[in-house]
N, C-alpha and C. Protein backbone atom coordinates (compact mmCIF):
# COMPACT_ATOMS: atom_id res chain seq x y z
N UNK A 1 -52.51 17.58 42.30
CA UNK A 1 -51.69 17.52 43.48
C UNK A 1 -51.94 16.22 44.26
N UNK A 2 -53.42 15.87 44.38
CA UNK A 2 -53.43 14.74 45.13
C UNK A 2 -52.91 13.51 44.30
N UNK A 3 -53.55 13.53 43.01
CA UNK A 3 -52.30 11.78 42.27
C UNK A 3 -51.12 12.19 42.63
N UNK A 4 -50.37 13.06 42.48
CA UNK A 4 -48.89 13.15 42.39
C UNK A 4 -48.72 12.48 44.16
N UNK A 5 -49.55 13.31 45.06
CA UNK A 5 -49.68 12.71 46.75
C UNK A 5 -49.40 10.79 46.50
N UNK A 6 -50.68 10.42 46.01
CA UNK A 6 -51.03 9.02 45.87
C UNK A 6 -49.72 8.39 44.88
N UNK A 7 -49.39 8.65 44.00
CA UNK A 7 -48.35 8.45 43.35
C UNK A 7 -47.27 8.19 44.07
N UNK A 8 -47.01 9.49 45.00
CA UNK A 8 -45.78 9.12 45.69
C UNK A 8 -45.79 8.07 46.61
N UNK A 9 -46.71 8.12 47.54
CA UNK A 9 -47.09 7.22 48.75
C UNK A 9 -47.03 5.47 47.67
N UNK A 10 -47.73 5.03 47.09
CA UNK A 10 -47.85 3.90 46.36
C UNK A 10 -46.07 3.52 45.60
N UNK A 11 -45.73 4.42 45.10
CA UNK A 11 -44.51 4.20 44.88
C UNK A 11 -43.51 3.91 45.93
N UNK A 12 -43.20 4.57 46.89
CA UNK A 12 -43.02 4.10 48.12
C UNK A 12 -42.77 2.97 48.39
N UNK A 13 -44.06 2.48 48.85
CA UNK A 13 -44.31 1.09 49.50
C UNK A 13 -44.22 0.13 48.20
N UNK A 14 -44.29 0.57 47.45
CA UNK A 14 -43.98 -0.62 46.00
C UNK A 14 -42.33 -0.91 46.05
N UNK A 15 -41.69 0.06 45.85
CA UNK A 15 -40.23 0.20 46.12
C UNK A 15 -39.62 -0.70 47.33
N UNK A 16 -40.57 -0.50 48.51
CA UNK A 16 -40.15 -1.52 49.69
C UNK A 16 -40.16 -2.74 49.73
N UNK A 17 -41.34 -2.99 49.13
CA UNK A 17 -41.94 -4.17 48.75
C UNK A 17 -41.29 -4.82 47.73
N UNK A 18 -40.54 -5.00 46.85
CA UNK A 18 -40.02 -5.14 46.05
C UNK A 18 -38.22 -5.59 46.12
N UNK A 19 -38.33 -4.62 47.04
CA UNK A 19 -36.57 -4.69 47.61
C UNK A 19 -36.49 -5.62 48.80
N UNK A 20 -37.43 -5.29 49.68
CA UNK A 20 -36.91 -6.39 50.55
C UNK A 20 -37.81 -7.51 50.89
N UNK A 21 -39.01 -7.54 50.41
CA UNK A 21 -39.86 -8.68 50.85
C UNK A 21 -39.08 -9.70 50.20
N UNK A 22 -38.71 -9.94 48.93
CA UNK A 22 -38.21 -11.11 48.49
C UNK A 22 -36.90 -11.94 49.56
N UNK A 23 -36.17 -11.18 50.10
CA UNK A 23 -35.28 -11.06 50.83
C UNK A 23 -35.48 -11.80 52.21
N UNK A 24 -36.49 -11.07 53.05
CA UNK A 24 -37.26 -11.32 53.62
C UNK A 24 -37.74 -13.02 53.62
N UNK A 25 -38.51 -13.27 52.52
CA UNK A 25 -39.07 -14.92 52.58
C UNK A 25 -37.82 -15.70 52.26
N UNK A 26 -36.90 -15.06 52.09
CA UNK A 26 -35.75 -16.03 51.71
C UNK A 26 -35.15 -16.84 52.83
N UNK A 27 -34.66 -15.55 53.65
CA UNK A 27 -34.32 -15.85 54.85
C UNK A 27 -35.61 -16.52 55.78
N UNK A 28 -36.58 -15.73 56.27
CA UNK A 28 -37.67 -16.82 56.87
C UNK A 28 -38.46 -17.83 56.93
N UNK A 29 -38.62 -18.31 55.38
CA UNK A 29 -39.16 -19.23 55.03
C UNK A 29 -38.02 -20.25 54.04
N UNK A 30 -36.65 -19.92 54.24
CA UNK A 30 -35.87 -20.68 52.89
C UNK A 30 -36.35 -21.19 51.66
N UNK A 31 -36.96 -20.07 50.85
CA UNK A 31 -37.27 -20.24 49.31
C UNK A 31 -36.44 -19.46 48.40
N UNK A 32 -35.71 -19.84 47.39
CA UNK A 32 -34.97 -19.62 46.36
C UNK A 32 -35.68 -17.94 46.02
N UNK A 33 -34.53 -17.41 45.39
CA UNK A 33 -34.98 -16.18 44.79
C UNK A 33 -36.03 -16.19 44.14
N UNK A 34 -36.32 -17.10 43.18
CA UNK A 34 -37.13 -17.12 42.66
C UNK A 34 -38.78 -17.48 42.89
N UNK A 35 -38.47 -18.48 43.48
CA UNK A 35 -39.50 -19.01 44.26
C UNK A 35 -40.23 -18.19 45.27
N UNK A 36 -39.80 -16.86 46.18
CA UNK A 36 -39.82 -15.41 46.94
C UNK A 36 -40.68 -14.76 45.51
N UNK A 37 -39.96 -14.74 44.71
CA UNK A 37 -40.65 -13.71 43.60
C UNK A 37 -41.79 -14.09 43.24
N UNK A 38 -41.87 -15.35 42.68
CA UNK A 38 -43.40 -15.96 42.42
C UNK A 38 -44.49 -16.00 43.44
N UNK A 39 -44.15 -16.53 44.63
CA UNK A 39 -44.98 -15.92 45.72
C UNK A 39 -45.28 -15.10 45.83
N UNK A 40 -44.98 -13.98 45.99
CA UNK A 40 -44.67 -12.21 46.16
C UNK A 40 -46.11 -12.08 45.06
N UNK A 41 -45.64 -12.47 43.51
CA UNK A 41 -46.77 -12.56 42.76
C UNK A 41 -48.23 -12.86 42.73
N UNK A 42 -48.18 -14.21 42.97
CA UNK A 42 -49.14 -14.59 43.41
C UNK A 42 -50.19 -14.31 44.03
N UNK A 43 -49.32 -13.75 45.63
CA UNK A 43 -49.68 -13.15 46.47
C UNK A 43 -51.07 -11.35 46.13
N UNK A 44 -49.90 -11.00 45.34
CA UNK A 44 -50.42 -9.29 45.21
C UNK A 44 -51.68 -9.53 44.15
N UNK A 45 -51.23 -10.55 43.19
CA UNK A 45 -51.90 -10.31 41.64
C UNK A 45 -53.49 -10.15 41.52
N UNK A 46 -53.92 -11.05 42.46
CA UNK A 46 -55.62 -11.28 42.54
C UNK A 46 -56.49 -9.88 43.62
N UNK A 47 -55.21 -9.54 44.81
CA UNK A 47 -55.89 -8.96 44.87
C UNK A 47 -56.05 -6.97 44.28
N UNK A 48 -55.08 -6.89 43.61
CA UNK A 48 -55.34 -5.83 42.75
C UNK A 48 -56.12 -5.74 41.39
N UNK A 49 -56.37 -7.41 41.14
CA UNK A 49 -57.18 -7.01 39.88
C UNK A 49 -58.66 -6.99 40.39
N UNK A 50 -58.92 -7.85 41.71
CA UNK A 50 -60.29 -7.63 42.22
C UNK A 50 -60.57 -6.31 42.71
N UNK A 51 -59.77 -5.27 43.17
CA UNK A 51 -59.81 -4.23 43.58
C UNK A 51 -60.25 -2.98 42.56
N UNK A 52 -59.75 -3.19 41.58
CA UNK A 52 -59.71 -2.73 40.36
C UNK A 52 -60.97 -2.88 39.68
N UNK A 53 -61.43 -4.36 40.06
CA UNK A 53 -63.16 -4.45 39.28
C UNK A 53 -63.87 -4.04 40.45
N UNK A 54 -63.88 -4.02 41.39
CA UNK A 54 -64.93 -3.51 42.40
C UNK A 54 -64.61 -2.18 42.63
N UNK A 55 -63.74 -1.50 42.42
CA UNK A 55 -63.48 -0.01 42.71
C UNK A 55 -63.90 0.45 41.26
N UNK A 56 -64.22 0.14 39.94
CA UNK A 56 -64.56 0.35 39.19
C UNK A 56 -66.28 0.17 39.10
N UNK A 57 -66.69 -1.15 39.60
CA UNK A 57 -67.99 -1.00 40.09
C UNK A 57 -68.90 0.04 41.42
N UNK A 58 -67.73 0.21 41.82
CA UNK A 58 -68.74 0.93 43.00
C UNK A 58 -68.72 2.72 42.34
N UNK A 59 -67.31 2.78 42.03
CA UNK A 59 -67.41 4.59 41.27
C UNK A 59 -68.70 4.43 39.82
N UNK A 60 -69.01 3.57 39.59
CA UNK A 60 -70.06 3.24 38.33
C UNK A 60 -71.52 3.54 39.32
N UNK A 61 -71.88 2.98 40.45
CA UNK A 61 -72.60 2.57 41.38
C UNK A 61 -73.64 3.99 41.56
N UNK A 62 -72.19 4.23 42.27
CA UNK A 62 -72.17 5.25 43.42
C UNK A 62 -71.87 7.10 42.11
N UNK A 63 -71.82 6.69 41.39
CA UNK A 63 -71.81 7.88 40.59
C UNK A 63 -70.47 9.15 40.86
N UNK A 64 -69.43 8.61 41.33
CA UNK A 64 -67.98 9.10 41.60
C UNK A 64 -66.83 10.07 40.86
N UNK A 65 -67.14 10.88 41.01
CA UNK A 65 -66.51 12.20 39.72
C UNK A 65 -64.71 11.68 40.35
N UNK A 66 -64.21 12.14 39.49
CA UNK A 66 -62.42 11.83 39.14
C UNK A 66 -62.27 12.56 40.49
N UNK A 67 -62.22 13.67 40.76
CA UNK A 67 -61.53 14.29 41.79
C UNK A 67 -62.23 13.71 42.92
N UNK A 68 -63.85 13.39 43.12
CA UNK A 68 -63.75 12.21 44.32
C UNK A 68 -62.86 11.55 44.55
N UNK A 69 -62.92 10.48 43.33
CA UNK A 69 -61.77 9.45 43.15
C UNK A 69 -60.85 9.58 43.67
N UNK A 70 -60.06 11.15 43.29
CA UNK A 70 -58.79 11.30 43.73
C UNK A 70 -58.47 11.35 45.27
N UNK A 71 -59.58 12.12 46.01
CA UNK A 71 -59.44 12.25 47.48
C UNK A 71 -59.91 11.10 47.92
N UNK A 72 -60.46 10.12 47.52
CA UNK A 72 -60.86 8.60 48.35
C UNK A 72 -59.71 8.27 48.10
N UNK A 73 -58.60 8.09 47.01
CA UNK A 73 -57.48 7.67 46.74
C UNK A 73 -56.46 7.85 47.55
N UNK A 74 -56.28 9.29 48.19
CA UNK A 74 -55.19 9.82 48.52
C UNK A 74 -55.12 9.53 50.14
N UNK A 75 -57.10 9.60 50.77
CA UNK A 75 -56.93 9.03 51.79
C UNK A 75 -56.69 7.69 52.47
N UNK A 76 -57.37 7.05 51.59
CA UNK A 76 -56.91 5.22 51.47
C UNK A 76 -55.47 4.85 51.34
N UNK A 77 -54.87 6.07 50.57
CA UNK A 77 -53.44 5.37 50.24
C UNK A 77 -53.03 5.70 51.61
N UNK A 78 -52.91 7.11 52.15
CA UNK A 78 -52.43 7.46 53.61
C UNK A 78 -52.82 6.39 54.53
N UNK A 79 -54.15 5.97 54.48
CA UNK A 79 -54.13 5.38 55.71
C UNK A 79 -53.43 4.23 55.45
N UNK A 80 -53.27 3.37 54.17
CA UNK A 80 -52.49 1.77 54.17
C UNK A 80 -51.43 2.12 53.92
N UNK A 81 -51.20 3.38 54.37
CA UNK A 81 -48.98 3.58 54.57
C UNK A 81 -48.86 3.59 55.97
N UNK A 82 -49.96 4.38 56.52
CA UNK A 82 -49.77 4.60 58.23
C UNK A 82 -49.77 3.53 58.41
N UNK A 83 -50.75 2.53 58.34
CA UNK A 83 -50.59 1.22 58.39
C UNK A 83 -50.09 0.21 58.67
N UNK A 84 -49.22 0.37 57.40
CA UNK A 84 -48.03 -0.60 56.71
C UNK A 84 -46.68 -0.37 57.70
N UNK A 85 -46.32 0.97 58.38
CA UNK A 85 -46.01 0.91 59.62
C UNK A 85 -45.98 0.21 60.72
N UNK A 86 -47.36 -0.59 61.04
CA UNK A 86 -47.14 -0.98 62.22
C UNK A 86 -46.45 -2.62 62.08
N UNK A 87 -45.95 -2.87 60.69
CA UNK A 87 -45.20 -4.47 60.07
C UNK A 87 -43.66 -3.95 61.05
N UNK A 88 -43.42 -2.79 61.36
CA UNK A 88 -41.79 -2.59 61.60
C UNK A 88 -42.32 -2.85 63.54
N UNK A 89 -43.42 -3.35 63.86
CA UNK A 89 -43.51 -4.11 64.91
C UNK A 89 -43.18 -5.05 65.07
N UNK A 90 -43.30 -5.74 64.08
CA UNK A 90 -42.78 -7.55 63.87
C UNK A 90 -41.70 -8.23 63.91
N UNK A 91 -41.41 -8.86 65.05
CA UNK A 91 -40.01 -8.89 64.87
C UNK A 91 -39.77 -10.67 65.08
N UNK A 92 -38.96 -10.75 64.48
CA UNK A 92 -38.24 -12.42 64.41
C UNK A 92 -37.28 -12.72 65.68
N UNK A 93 -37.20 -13.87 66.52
CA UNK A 93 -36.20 -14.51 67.81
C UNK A 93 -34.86 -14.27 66.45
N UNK A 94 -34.04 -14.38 66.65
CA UNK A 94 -32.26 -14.57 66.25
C UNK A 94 -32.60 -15.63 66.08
N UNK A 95 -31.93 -16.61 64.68
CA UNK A 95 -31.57 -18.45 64.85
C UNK A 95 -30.26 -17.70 65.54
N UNK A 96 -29.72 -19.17 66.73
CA UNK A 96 -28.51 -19.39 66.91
C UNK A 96 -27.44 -19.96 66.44
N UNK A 97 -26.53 -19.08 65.66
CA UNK A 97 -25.65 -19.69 65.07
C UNK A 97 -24.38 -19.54 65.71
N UNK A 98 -23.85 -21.16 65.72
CA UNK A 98 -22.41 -21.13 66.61
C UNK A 98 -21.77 -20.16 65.55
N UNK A 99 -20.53 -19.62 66.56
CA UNK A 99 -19.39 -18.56 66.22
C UNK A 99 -19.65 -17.28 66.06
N UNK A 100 -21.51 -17.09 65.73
CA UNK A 100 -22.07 -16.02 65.32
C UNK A 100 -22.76 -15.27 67.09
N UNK A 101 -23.90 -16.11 67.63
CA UNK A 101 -24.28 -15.49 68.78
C UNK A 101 -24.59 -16.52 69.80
N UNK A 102 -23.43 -17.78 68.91
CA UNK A 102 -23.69 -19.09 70.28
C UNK A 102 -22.35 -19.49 70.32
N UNK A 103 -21.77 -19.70 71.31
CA UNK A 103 -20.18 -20.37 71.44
C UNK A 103 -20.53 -21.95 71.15
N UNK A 104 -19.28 -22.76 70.90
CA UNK A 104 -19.55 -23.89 69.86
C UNK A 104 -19.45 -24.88 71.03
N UNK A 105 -19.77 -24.60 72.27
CA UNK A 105 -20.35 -25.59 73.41
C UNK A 105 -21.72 -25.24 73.68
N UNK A 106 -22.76 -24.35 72.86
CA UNK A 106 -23.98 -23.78 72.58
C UNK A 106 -24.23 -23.09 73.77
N UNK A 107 -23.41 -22.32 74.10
CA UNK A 107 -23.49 -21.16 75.35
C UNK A 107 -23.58 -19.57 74.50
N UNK A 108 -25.44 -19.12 74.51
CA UNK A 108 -25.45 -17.88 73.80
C UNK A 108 -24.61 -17.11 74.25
N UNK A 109 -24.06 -16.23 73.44
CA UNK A 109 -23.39 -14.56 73.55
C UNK A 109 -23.76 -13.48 72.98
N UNK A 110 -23.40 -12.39 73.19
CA UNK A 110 -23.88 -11.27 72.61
C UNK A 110 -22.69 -11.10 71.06
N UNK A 111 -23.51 -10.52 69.99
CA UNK A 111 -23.13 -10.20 68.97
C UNK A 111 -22.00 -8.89 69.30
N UNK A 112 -21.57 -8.41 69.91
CA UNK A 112 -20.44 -7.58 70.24
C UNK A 112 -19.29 -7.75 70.84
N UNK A 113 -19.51 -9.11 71.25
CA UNK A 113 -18.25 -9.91 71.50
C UNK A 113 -17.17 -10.50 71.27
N UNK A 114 -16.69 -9.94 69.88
CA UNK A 114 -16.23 -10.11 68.70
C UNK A 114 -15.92 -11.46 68.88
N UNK A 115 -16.94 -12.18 68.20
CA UNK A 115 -16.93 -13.71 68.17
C UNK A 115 -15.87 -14.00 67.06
N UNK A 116 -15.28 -15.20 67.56
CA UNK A 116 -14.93 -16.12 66.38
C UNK A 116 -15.14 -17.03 65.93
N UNK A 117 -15.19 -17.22 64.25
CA UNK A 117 -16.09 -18.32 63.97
C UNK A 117 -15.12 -19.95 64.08
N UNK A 118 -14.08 -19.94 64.34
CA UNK A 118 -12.93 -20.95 64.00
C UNK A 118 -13.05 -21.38 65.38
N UNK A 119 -12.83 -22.68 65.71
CA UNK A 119 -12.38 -23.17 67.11
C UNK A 119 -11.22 -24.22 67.35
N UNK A 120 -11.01 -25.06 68.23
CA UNK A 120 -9.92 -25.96 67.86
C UNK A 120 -10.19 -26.94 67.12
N UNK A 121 -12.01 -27.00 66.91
CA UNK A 121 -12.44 -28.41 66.37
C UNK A 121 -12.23 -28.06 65.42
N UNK A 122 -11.78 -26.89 64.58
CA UNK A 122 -11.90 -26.49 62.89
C UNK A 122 -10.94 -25.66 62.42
N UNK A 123 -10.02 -25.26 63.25
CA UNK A 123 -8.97 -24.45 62.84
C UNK A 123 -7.95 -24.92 61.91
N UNK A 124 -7.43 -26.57 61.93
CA UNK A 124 -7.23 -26.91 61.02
C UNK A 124 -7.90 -27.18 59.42
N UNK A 125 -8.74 -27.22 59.19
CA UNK A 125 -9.69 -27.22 58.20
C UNK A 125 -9.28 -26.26 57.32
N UNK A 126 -8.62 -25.01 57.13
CA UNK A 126 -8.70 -23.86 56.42
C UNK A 126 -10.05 -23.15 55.89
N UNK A 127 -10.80 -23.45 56.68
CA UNK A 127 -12.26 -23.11 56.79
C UNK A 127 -12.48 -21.66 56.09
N UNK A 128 -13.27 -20.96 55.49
CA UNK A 128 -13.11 -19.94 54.57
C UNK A 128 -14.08 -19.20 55.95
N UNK A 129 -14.14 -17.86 56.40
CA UNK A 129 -14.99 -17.95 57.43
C UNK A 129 -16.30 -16.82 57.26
N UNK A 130 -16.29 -16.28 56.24
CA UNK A 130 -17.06 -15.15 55.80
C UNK A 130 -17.96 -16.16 54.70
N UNK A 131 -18.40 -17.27 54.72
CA UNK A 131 -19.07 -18.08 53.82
C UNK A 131 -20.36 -18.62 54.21
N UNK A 132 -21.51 -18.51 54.21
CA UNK A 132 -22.54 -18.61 54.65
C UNK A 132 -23.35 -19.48 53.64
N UNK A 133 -23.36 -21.00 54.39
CA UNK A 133 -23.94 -21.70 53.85
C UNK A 133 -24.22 -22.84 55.05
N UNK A 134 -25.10 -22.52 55.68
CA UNK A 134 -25.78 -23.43 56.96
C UNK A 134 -25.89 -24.42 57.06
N UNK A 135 -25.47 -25.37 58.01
CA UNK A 135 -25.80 -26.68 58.20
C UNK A 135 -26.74 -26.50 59.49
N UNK A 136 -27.34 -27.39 59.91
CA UNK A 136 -27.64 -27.71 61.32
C UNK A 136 -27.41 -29.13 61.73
N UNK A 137 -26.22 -28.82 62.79
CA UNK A 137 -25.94 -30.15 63.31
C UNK A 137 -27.08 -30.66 64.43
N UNK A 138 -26.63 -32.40 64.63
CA UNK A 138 -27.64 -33.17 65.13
C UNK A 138 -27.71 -32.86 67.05
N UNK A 139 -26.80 -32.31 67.24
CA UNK A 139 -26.86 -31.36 68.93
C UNK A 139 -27.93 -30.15 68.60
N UNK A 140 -28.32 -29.96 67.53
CA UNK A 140 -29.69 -28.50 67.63
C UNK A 140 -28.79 -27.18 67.24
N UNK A 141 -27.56 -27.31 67.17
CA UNK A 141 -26.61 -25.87 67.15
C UNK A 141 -26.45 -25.41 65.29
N UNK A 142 -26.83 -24.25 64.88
CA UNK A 142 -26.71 -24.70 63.67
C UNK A 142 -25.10 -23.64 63.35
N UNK A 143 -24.48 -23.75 61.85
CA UNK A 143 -23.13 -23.73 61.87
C UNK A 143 -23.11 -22.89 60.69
N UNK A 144 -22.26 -22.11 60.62
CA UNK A 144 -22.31 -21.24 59.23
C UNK A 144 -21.83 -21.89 57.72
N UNK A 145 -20.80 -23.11 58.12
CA UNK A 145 -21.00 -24.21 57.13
C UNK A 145 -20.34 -25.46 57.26
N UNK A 146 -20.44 -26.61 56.71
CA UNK A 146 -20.04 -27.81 57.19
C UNK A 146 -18.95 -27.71 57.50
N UNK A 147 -17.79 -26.65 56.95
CA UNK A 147 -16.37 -26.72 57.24
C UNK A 147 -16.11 -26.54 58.64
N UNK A 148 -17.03 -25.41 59.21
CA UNK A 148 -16.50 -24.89 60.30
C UNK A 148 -17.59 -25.63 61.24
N UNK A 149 -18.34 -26.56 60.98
CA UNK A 149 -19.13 -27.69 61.91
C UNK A 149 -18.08 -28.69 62.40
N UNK A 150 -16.52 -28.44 61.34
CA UNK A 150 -15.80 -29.69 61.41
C UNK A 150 -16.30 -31.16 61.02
N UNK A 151 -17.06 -31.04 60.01
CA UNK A 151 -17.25 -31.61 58.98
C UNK A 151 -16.32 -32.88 58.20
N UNK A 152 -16.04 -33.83 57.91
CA UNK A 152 -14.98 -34.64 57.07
C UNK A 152 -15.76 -34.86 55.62
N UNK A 153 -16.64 -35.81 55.62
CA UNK A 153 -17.28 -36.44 54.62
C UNK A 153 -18.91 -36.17 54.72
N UNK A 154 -19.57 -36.30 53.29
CA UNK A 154 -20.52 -36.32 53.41
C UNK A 154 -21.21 -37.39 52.49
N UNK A 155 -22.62 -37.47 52.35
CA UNK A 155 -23.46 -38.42 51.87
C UNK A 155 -24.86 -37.89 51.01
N UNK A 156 -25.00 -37.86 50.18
CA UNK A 156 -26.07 -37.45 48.84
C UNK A 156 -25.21 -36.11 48.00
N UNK A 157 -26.56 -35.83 47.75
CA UNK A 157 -26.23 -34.38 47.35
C UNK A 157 -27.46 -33.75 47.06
N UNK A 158 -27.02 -32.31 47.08
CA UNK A 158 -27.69 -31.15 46.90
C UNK A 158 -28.23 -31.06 48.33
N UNK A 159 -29.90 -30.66 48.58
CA UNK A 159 -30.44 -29.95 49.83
C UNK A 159 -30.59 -31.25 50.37
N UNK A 160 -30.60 -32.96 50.21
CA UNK A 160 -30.37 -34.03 50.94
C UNK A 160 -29.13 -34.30 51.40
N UNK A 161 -27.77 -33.71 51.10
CA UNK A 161 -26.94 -33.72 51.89
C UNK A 161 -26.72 -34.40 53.31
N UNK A 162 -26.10 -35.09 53.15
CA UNK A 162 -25.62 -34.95 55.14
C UNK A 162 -24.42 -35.38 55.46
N UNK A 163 -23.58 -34.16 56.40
CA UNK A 163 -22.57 -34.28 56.89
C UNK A 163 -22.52 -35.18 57.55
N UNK A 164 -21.05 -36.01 57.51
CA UNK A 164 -20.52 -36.56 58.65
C UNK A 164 -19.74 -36.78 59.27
N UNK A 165 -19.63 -37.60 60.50
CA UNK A 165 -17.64 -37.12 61.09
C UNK A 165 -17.14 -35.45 61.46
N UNK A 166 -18.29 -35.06 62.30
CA UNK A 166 -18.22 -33.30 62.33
C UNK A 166 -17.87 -33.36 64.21
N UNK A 167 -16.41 -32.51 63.89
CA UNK A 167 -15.55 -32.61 65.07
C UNK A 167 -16.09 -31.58 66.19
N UNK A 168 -16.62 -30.49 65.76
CA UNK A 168 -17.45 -29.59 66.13
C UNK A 168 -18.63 -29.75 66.84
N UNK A 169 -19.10 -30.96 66.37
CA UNK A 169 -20.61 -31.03 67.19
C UNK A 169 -20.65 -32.13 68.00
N UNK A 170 -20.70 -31.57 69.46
CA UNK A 170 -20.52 -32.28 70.75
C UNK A 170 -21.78 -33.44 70.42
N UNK A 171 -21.75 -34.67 70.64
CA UNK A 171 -22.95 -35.43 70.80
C UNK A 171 -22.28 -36.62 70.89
N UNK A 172 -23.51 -37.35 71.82
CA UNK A 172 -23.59 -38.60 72.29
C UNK A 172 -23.53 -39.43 71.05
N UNK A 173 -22.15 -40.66 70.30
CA UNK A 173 -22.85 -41.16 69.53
C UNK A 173 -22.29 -40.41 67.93
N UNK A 174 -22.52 -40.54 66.59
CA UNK A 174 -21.74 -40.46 65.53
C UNK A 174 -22.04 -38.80 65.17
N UNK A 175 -21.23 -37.91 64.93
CA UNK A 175 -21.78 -36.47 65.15
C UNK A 175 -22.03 -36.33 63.35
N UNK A 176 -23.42 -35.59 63.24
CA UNK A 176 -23.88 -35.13 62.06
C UNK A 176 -24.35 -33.76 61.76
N UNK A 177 -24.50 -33.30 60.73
CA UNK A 177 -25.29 -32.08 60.20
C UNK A 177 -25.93 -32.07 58.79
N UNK A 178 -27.26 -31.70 58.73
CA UNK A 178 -27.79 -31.49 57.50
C UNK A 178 -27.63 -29.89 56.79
N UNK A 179 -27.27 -30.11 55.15
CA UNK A 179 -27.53 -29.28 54.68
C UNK A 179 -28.70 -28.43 54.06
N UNK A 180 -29.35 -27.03 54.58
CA UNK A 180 -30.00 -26.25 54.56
C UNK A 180 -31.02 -26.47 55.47
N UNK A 181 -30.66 -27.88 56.29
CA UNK A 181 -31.58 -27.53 57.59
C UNK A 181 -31.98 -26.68 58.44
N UNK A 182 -31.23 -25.77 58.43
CA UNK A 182 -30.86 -24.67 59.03
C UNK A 182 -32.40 -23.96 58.89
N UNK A 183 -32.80 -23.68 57.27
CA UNK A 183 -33.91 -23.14 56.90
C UNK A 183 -35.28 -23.84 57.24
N UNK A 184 -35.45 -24.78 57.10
CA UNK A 184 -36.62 -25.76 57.31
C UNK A 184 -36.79 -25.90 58.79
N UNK A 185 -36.22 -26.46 59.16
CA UNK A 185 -36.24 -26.36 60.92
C UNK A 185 -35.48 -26.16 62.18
N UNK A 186 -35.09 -25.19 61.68
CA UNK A 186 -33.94 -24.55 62.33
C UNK A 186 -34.33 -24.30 64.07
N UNK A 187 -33.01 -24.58 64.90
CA UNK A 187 -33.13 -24.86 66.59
C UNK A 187 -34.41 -24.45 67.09
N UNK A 188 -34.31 -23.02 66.90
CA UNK A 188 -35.50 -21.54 67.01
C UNK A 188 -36.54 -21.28 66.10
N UNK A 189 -36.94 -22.10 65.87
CA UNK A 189 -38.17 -22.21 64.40
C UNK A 189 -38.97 -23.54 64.73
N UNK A 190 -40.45 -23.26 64.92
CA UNK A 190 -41.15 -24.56 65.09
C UNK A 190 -40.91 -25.29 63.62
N UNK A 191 -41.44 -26.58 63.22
CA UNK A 191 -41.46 -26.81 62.08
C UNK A 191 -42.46 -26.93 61.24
């Protein structure tokens, strides 16, 4: 009864862990799916195999019959679930994203305001508007994507990107935005 206890509880939090941590570093730290997964790895791998040789040394030690085992198991697992609870304390500031919970003169709003993401600087554009691919322009406001930054041309490619000629972003001087800046040092994010 108690493995099946421990079983369940460990499965659990494996299941959580699995589903959304990757998710998780994606969005907070901007690392590729993959790159989330290998971390994630990394992360767990050493310390379950050290756990494994010292929990094997100490039941050797300490002279530990299976059904000990099982109730040190079942209480350890309870307590690092109760635990693992207090992570749904943690909570992240909002980035501000114009159209989303900042108007595109960077005046926050509330998310129930049925924002729109289009303005006059971008309505011509045919801007796709359900497309999420971040710039952050050089005013600090970041944009759900160069189209709707009002964007014209840009310069490199890939994550060196940089917009330019962006009708959208009020500034003193030639208006710009980088692509996936958004992630790296985004308005609301030290760097």
């Amino acid at each position: 009864m108690l493995f099946i206890l421990i079983s369940v509880i460990q499965f659990n939090a494996f299941v959580n862990m699995i589903s959304f941590m990757p998710k998780y570093i994606e969005q907070q730290y901007g690392k590729s799916s993959s790159d989330a997964i290998f971390l994630i790895g990394i992360y767990n791998l050493p310390p379950i195999c050290i756990g494994y040789i010292i929990g094997g040394l100490i039941m050797k030690k300490f002279k530990i019959t299976v059904k000990q085992a099982a109730h040190i198991g079942c209480w350890l697992s309870l307590l690092e679930y109760l635990l693992h609870f207090l992570s749904f304390l943690v909570t992240c500031e909002n980035s501000s994203v114009v159209g989303i919970n900042t108007s595109y003169e960077g005046i926050p709003q509330d998310l129930y305001m049925g924002n729109n993401v289009l303005a006059n600087c971008n309505v011509d554009c045919n801007c796709p508007s359900k497309i999420w691919d971040p710039v952050c322009g050089n005013n600090g406001l970041s944009y759900l994507s160069a189209c709707l930054a009002g964007c014209e041309t840009s310069i490199g490619m890939g994550i060196n990107m940089v917009f330019q000629n962006c009708s959208c972003i009020q500034t003193s001087g030639n208006s710009s935005a980088l692509y996936f800046e958004f992630f790296e040092k985004s308005p609301n994010r030290s760097p």
